[in-house]
C-alpha atoms as a PDB file:
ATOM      1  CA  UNK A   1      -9.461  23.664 -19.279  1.00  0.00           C
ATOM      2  CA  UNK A   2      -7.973  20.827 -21.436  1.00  0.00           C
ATOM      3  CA  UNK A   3      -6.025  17.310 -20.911  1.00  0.00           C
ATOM      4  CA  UNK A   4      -2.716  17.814 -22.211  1.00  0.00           C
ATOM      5  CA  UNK A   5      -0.083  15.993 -23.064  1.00  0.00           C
ATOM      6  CA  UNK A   6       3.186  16.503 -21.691  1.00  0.00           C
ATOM      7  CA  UNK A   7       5.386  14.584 -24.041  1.00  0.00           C
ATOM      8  CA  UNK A   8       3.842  16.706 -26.833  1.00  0.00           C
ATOM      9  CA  UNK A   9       2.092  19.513 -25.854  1.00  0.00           C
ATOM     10  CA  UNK A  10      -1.011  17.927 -27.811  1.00  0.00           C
ATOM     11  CA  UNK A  11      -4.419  19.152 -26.216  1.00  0.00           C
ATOM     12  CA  UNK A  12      -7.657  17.055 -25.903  1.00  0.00           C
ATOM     13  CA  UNK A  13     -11.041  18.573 -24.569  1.00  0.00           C
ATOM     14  CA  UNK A  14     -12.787  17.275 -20.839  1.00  0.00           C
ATOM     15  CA  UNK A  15     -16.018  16.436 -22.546  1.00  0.00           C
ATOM     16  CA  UNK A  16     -13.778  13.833 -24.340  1.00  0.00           C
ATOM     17  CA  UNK A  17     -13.595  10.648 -22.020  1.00  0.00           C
ATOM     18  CA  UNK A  18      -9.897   9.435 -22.031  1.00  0.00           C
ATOM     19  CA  UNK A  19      -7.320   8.082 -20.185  1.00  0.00           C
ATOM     20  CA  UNK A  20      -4.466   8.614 -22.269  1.00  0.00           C
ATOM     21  CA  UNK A  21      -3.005  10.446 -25.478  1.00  0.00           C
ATOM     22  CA  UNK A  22      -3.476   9.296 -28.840  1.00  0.00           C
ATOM     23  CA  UNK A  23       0.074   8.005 -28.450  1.00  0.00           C
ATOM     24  CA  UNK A  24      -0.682   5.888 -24.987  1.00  0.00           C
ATOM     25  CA  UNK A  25       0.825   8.777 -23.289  1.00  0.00           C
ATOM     26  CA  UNK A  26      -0.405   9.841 -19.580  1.00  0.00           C
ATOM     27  CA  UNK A  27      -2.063  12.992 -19.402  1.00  0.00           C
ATOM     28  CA  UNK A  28      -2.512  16.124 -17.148  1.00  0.00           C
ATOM     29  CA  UNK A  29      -4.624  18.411 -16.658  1.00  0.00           C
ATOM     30  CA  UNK A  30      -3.649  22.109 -18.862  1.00  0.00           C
ATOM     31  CA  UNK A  31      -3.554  25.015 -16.147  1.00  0.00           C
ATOM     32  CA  UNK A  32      -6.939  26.983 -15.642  1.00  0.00           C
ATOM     33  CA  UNK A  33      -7.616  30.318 -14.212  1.00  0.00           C
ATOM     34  CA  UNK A  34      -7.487  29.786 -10.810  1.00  0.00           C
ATOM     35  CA  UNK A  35      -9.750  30.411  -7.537  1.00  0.00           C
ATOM     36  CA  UNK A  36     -10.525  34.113  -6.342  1.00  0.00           C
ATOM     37  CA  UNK A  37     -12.237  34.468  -3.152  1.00  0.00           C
ATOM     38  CA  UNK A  38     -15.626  34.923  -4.833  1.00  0.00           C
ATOM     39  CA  UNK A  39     -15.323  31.308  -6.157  1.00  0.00           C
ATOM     40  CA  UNK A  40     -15.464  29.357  -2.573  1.00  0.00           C
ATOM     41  CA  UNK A  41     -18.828  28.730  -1.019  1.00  0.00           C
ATOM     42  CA  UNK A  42     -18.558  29.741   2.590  1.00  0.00           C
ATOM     43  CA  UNK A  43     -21.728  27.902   2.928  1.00  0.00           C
ATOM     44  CA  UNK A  44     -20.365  24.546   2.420  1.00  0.00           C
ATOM     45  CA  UNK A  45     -17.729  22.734   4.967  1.00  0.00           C
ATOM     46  CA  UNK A  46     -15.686  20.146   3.033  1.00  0.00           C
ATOM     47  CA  UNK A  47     -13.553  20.285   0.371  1.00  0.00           C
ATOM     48  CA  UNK A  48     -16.568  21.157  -2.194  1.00  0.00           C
ATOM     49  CA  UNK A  49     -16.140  24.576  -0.798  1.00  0.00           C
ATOM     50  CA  UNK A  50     -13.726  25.019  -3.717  1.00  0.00           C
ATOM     51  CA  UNK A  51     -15.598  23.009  -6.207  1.00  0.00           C
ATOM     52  CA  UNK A  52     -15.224  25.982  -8.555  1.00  0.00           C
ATOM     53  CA  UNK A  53     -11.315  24.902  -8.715  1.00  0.00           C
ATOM     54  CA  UNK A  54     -11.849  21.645  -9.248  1.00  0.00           C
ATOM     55  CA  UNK A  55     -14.236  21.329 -12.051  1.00  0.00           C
ATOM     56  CA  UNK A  56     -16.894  19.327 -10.392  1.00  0.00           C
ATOM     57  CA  UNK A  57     -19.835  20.425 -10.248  1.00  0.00           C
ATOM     58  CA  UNK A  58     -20.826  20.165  -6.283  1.00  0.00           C
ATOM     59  CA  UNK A  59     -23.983  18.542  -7.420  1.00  0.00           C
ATOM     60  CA  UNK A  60     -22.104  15.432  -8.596  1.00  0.00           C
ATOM     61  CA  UNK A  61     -20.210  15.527  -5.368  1.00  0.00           C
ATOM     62  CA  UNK A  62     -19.998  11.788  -3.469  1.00  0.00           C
ATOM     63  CA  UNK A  63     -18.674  12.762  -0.190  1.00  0.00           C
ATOM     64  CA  UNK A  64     -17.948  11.467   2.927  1.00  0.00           C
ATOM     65  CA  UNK A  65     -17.827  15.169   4.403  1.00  0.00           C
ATOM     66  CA  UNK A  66     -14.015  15.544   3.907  1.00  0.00           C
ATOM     67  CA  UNK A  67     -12.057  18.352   4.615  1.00  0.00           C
ATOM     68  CA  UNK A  68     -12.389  20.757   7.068  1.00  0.00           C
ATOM     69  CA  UNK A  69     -10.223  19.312   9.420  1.00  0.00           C
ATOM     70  CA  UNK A  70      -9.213  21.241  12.467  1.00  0.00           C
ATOM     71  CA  UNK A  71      -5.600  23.449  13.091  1.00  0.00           C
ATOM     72  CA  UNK A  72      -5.147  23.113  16.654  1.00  0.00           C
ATOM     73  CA  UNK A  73      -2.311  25.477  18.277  1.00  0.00           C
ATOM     74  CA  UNK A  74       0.411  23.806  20.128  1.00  0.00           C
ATOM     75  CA  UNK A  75       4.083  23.202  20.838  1.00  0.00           C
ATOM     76  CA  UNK A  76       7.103  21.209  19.210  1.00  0.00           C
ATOM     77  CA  UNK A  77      10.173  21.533  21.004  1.00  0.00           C
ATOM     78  CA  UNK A  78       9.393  24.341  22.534  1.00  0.00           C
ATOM     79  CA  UNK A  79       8.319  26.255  19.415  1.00  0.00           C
ATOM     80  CA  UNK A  80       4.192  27.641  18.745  1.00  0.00           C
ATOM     81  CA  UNK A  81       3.092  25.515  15.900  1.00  0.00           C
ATOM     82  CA  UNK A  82      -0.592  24.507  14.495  1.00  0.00           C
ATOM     83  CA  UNK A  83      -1.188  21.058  14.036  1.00  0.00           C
ATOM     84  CA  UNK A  84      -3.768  19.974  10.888  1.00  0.00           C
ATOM     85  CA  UNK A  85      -5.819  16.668  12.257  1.00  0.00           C
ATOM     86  CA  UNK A  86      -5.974  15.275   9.159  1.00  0.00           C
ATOM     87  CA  UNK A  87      -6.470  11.760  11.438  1.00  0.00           C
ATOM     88  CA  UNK A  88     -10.230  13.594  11.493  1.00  0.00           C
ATOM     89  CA  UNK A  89     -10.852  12.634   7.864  1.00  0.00           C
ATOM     90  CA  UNK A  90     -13.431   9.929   7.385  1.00  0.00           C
ATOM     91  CA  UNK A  91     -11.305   7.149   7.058  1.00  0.00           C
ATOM     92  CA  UNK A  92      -8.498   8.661   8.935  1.00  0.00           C
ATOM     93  CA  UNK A  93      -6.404   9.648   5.937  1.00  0.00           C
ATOM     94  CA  UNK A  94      -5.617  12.780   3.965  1.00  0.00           C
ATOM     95  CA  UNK A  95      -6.238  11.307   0.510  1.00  0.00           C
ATOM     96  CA  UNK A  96      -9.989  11.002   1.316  1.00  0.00           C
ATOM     97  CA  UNK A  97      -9.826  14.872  -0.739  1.00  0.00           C
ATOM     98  CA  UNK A  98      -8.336  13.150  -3.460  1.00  0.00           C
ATOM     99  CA  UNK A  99     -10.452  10.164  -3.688  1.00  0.00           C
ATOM    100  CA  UNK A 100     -14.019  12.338  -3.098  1.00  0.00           C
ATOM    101  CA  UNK A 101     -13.058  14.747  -6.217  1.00  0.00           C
ATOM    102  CA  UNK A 102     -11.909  11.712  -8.107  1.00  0.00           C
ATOM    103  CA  UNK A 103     -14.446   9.621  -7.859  1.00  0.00           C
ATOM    104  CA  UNK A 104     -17.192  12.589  -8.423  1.00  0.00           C
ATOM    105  CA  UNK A 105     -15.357  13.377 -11.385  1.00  0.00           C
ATOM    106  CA  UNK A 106     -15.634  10.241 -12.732  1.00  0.00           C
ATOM    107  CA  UNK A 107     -19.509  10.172 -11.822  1.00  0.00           C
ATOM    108  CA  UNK A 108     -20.212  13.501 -13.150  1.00  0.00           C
ATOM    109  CA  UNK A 109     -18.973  12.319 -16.666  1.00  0.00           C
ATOM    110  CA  UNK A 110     -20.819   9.238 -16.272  1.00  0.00           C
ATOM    111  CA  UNK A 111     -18.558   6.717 -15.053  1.00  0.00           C
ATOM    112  CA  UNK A 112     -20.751   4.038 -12.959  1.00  0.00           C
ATOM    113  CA  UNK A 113     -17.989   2.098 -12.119  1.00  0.00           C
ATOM    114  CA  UNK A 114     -14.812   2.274 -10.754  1.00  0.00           C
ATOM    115  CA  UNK A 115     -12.018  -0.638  -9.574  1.00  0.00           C
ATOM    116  CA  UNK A 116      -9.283   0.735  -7.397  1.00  0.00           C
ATOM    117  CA  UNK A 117      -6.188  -1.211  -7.411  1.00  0.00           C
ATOM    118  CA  UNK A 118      -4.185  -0.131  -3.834  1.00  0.00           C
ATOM    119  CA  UNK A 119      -3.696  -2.339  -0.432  1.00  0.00           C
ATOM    120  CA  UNK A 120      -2.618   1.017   1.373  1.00  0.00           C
ATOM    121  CA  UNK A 121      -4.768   3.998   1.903  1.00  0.00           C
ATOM    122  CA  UNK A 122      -6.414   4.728  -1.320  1.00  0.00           C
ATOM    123  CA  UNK A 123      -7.613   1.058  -1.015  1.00  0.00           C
ATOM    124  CA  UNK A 124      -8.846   1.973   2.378  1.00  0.00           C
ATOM    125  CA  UNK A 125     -10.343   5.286   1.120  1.00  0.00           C
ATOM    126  CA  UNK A 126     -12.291   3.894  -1.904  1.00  0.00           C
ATOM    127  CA  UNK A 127     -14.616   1.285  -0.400  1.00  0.00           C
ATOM    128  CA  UNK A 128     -16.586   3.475   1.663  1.00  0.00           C
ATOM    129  CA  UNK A 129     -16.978   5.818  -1.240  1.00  0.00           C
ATOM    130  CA  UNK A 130     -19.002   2.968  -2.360  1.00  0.00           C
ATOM    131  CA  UNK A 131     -21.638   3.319  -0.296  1.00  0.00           C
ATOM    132  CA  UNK A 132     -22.747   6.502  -1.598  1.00  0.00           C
ATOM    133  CA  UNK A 133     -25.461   6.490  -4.629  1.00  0.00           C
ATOM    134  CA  UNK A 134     -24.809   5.786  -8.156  1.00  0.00           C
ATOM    135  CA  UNK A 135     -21.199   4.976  -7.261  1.00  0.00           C
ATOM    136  CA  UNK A 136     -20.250   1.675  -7.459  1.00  0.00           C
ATOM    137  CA  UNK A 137     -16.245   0.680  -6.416  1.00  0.00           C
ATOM    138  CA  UNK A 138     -14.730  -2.497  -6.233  1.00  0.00           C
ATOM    139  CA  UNK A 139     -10.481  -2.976  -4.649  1.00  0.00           C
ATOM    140  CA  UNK A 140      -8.393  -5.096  -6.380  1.00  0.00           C
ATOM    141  CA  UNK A 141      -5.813  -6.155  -3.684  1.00  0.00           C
ATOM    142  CA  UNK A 142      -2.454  -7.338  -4.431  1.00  0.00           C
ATOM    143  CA  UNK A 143      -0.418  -8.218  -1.309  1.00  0.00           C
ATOM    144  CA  UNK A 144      -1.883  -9.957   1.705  1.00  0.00           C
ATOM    145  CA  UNK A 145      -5.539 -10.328   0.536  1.00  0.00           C
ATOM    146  CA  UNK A 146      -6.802 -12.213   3.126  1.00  0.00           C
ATOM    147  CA  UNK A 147      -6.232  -9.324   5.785  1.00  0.00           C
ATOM    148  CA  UNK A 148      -7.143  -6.372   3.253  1.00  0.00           C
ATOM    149  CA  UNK A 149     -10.371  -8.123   2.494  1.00  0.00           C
ATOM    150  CA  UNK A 150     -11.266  -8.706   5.942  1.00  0.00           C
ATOM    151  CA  UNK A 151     -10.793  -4.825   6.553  1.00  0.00           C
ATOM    152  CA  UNK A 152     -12.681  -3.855   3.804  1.00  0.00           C
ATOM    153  CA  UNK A 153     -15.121  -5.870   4.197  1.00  0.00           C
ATOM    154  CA  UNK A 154     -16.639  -3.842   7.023  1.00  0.00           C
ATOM    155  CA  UNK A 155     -16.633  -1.373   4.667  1.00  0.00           C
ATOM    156  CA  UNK A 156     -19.347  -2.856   2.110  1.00  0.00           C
ATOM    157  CA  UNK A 157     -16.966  -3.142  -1.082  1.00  0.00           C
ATOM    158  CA  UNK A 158     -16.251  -6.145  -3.128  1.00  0.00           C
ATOM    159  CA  UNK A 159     -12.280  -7.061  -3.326  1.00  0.00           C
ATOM    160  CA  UNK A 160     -10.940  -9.239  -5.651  1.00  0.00           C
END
């Protein structure tokens, strides 16, 4: 596995810590092998089930427990459909996956801080992340402050 660049096709290794190309291009992760059923510990419900696939070691995981939200079999206009309650997540939002591999990421190549920059739901779904050890987050909130700070503070995170 290797960050590459898409404007080039120029590779740089993960044990490199970047944030761009040499020529202030984003990058993106390079395709890796995949996940065969072997790979996913049964043992574990949340998303670091599948820490195999995504390159995070599940010892470096800071987690809130998501994933594992329920299907639950119902009915929409009269056809059988099974809703995901993603609503179950910790803070009530899907990206909480997201946000728990990113920020473990980040810690697991030694990152001790981390300033999040979003008033919607990944500004919701950071703070609390920063109550778990050795991972320190701070919100930087752009529209309405007064309100966003309020509701984060409850949740233990400095906003600027």
């Amino acid at each position: 596995m290797r960050y590459v660049d898409p404007s080039t096709g120029d590779t740089y290794p993960l044990t490199e810590a970047r944030w761009r190309a040499d020529n202030g291009h984003y990058l993106n992760l390079a395709p890796a092998e995949g996940l065969r059923r072997k790979d996913i510990d049964a043992s574990r419900h949340s998303v670091w089930r599948y820490a195999r696939a995504l390159l995070v070691g599940a010892e470096h995981a800071v987690s809130l427990g998501e994933g594992w939200t329920p299907l639950v079999d119902g009915h929409w206009d009269g056809v059988p459909v099974r809703f995901k309650l993603e609503f179950m997540m910790p803070t009530g939002s899907f990206k909480d996956r997201g946000m728990t591999v990113m920020v473990s990421y980040l810690k697991s190549r030694g990152v001790d801080r981390v300033l999040e920059d979003s008033s919607g739901n990944a500004g919701r779904r950071c703070p609390p992340t920063r109550r778990r050890p050795a991972s320190p987050v701070a919100s930087w909130c752009r529209k309405r402050p007064r309100i966003r700070r309020s509701r984060r503070s409850r949740r233990a995170a400095p906003t600027w």
